[in-house]
N, C-alpha and C. Protein backbone atom coordinates (compact mmCIF):
# COMPACT_ATOMS: atom_id res chain seq x y z
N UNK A 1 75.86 108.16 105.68
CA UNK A 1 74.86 108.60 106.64
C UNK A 1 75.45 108.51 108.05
N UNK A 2 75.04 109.11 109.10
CA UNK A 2 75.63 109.73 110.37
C UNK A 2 74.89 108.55 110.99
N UNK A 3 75.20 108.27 112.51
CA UNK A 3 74.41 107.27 113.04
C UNK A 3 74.67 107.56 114.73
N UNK A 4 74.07 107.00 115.37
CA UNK A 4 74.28 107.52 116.78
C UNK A 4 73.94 106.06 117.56
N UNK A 5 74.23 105.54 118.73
CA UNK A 5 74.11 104.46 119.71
C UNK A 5 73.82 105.08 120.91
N UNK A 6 72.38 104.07 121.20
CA UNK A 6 72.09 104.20 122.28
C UNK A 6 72.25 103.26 122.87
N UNK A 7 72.36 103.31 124.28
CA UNK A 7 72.66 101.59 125.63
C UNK A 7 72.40 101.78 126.32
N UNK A 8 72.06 101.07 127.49
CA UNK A 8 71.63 100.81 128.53
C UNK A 8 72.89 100.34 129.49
N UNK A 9 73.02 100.78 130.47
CA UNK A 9 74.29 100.14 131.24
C UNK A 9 74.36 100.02 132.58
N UNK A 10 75.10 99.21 133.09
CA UNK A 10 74.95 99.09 134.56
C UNK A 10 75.69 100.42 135.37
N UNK A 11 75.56 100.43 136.35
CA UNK A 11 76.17 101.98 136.96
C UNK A 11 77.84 101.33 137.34
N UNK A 12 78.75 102.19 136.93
CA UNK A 12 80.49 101.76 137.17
C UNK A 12 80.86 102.27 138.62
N UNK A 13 81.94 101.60 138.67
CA UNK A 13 82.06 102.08 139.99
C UNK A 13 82.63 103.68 140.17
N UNK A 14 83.62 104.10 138.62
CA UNK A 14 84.26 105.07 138.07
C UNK A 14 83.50 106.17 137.45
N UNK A 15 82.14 105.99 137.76
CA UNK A 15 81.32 107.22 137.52
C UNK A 15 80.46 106.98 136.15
N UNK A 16 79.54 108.05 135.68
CA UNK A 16 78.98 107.70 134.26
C UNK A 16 79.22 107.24 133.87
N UNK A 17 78.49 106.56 132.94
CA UNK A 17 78.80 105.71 131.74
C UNK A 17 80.42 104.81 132.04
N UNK A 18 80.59 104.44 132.78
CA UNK A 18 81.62 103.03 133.01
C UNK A 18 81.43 102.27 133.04
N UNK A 19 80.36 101.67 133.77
CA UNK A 19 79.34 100.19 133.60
C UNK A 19 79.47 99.04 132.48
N UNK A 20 79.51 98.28 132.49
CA UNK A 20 79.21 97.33 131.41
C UNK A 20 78.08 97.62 130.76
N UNK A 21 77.54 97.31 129.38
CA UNK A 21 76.35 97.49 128.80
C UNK A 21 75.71 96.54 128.53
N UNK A 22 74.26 96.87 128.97
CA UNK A 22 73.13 95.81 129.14
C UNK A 22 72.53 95.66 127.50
N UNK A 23 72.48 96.73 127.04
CA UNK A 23 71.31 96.36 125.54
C UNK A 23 72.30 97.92 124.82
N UNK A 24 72.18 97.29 123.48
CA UNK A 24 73.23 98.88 122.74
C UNK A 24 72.13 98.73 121.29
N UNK A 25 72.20 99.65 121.06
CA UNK A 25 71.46 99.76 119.39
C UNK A 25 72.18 100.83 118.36
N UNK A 26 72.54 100.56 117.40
CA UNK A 26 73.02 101.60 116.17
C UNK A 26 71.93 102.30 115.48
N UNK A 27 71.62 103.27 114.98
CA UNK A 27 70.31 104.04 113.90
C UNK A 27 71.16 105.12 113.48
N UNK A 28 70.52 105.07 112.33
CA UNK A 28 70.91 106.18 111.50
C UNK A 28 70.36 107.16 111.83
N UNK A 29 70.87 108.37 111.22
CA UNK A 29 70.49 109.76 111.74
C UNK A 29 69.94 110.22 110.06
N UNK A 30 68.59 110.55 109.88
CA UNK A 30 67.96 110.63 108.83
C UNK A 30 68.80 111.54 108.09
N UNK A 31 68.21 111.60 106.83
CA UNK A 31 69.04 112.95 106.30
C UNK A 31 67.71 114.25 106.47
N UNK A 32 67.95 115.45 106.72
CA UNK A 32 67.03 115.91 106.72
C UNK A 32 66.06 116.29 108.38
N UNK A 33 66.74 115.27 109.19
CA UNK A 33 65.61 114.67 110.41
C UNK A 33 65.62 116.14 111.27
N UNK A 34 64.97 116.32 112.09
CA UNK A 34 65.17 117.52 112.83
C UNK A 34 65.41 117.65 114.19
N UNK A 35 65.93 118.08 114.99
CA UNK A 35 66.04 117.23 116.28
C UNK A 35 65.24 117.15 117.48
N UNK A 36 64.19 117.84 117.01
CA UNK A 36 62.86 116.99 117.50
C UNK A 36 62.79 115.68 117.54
N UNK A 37 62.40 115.84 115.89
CA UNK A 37 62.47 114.14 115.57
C UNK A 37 63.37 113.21 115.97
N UNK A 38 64.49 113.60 116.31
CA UNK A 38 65.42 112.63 117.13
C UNK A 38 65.63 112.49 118.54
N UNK A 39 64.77 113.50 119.07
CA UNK A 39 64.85 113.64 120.54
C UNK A 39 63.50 112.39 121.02
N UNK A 40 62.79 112.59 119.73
CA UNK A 40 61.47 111.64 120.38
C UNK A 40 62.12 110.52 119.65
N UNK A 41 62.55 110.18 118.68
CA UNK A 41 62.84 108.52 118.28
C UNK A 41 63.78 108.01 119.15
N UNK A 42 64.69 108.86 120.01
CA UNK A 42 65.66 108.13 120.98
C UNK A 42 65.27 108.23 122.47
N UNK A 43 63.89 108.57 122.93
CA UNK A 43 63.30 108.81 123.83
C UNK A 43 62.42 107.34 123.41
N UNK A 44 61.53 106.99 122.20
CA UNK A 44 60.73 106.24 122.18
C UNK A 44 61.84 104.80 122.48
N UNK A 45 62.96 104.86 121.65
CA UNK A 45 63.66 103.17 120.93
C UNK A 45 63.95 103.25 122.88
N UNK A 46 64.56 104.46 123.75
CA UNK A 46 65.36 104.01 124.75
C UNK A 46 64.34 103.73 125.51
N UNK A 47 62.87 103.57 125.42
CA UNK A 47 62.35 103.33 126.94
C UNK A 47 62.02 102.02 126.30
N UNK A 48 61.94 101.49 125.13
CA UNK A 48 61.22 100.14 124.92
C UNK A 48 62.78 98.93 125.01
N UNK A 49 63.92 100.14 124.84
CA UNK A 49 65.10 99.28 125.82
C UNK A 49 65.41 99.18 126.63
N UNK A 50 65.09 100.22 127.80
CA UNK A 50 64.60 99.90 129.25
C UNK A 50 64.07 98.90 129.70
N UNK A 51 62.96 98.68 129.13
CA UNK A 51 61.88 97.73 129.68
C UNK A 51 62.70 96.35 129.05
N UNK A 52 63.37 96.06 127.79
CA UNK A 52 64.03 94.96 127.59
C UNK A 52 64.78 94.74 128.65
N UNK A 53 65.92 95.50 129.15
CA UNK A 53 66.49 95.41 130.19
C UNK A 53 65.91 94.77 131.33
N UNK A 54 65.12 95.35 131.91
CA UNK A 54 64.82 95.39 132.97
C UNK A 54 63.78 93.96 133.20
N UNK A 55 63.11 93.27 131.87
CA UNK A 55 62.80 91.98 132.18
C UNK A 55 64.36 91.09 131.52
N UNK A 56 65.07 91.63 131.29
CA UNK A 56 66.08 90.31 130.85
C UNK A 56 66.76 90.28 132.54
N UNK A 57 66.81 91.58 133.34
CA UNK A 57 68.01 91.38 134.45
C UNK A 57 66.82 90.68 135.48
N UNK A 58 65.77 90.86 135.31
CA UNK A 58 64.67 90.09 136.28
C UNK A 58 64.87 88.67 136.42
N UNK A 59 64.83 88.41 134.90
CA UNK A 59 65.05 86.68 134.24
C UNK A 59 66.64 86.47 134.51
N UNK A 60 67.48 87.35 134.71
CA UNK A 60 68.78 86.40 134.31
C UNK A 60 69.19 86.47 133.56
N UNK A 61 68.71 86.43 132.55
CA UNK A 61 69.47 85.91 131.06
C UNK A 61 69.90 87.29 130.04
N UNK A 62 70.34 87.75 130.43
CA UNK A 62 71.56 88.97 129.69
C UNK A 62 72.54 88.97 129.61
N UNK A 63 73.19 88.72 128.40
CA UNK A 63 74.45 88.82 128.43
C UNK A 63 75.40 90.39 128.16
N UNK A 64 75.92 90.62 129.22
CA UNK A 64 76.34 92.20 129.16
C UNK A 64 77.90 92.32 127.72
N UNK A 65 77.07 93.56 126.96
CA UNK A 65 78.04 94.08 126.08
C UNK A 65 79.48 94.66 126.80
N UNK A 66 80.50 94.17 127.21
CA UNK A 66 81.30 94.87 127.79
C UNK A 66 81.73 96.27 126.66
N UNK A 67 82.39 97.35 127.22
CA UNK A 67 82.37 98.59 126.96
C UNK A 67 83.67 98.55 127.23
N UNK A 68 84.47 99.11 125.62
CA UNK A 68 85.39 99.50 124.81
C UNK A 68 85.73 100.65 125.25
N UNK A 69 86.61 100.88 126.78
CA UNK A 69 86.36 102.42 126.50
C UNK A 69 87.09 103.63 125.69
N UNK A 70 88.20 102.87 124.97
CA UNK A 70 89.07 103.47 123.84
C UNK A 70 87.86 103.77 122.76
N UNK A 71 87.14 103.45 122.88
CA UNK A 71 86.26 103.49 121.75
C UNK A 71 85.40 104.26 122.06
N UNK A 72 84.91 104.40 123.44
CA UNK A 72 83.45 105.57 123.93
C UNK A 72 83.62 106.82 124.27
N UNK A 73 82.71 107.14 123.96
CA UNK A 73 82.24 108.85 124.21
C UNK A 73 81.13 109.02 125.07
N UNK A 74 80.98 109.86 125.47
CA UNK A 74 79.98 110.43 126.29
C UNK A 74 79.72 111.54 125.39
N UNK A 75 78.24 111.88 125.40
CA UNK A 75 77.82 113.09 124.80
C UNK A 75 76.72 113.83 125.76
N UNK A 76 77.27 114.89 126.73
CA UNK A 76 75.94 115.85 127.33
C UNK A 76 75.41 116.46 126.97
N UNK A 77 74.47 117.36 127.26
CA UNK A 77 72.90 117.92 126.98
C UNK A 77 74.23 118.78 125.67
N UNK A 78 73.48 119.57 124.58
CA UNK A 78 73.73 119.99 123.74
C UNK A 78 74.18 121.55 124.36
N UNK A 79 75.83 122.03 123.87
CA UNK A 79 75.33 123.60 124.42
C UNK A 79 75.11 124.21 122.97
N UNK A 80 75.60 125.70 123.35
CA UNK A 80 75.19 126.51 122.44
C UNK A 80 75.92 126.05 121.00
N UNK A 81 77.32 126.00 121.28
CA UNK A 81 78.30 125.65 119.96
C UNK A 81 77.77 124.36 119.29
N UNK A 82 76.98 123.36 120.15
CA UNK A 82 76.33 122.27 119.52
C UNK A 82 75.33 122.44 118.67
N UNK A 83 74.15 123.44 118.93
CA UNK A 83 73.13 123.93 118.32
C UNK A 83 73.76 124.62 116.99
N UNK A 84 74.73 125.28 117.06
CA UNK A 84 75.50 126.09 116.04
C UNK A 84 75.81 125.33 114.84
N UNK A 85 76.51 124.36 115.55
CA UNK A 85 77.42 123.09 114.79
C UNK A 85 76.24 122.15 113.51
N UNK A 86 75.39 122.00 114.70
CA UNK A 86 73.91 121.47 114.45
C UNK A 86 72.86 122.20 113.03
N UNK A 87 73.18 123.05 113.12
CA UNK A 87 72.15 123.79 112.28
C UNK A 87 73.19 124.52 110.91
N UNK A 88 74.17 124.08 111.01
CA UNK A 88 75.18 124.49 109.88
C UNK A 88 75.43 123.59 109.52
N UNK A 89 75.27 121.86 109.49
CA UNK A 89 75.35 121.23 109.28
C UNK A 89 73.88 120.56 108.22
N UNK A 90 73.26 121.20 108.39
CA UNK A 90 71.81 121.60 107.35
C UNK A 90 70.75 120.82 108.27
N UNK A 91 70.57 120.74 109.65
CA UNK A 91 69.57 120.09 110.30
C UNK A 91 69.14 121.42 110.89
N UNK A 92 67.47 120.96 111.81
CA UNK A 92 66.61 121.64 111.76
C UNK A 92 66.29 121.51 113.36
N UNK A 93 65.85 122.48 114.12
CA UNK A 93 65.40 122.51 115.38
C UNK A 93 63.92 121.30 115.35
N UNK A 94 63.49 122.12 114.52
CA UNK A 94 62.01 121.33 114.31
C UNK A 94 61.26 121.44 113.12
């Protein structure tokens, strides 16, 4: 099964996503799911990790995930070849 990570991160000095990371989560990517359905489950999980964030950096007490960057990706808004890729891959707009 496919899986995707979402995080929360502090702003780098080197632009996007460079920051250290505040809160990270792994989920699977359903089989079947549509990307609706994944636009709202990673819209819902990322704002209720926002708000974790944002009372742990209030309190103090966070310990930041440092960020692997041999290991990271960045992924922007979807273009066309993504949608393509996306839907030949047997997933569903909606």
């Amino acid at each position: 099964m496919q899986a995707y990570r979402l995080y929360i991160d502090e702003s780098g000095d080197e632009g996007i996503d460079t920051g250290d990371i505040i809160f990270q989560e792994e989920l699977d990517i359903p089989p079947k799911a549509t990307l609706h359905q994944m636009m709202m489950q990673t819209k819902l999980i990322g704002a209720q990790m926002l708000l974790k964030a944002i009372e742990s950096i209030n309190s103090g007490e966070y310990p930041p995930v440092y960020a692997n960057k041999d290991e990271s990706s960045y992924y922007s808004f979807p273009d066309k070849q993504s949608y393509k890729t996306f839907l030949k891959n047997g997933y569903k707009i909606l």
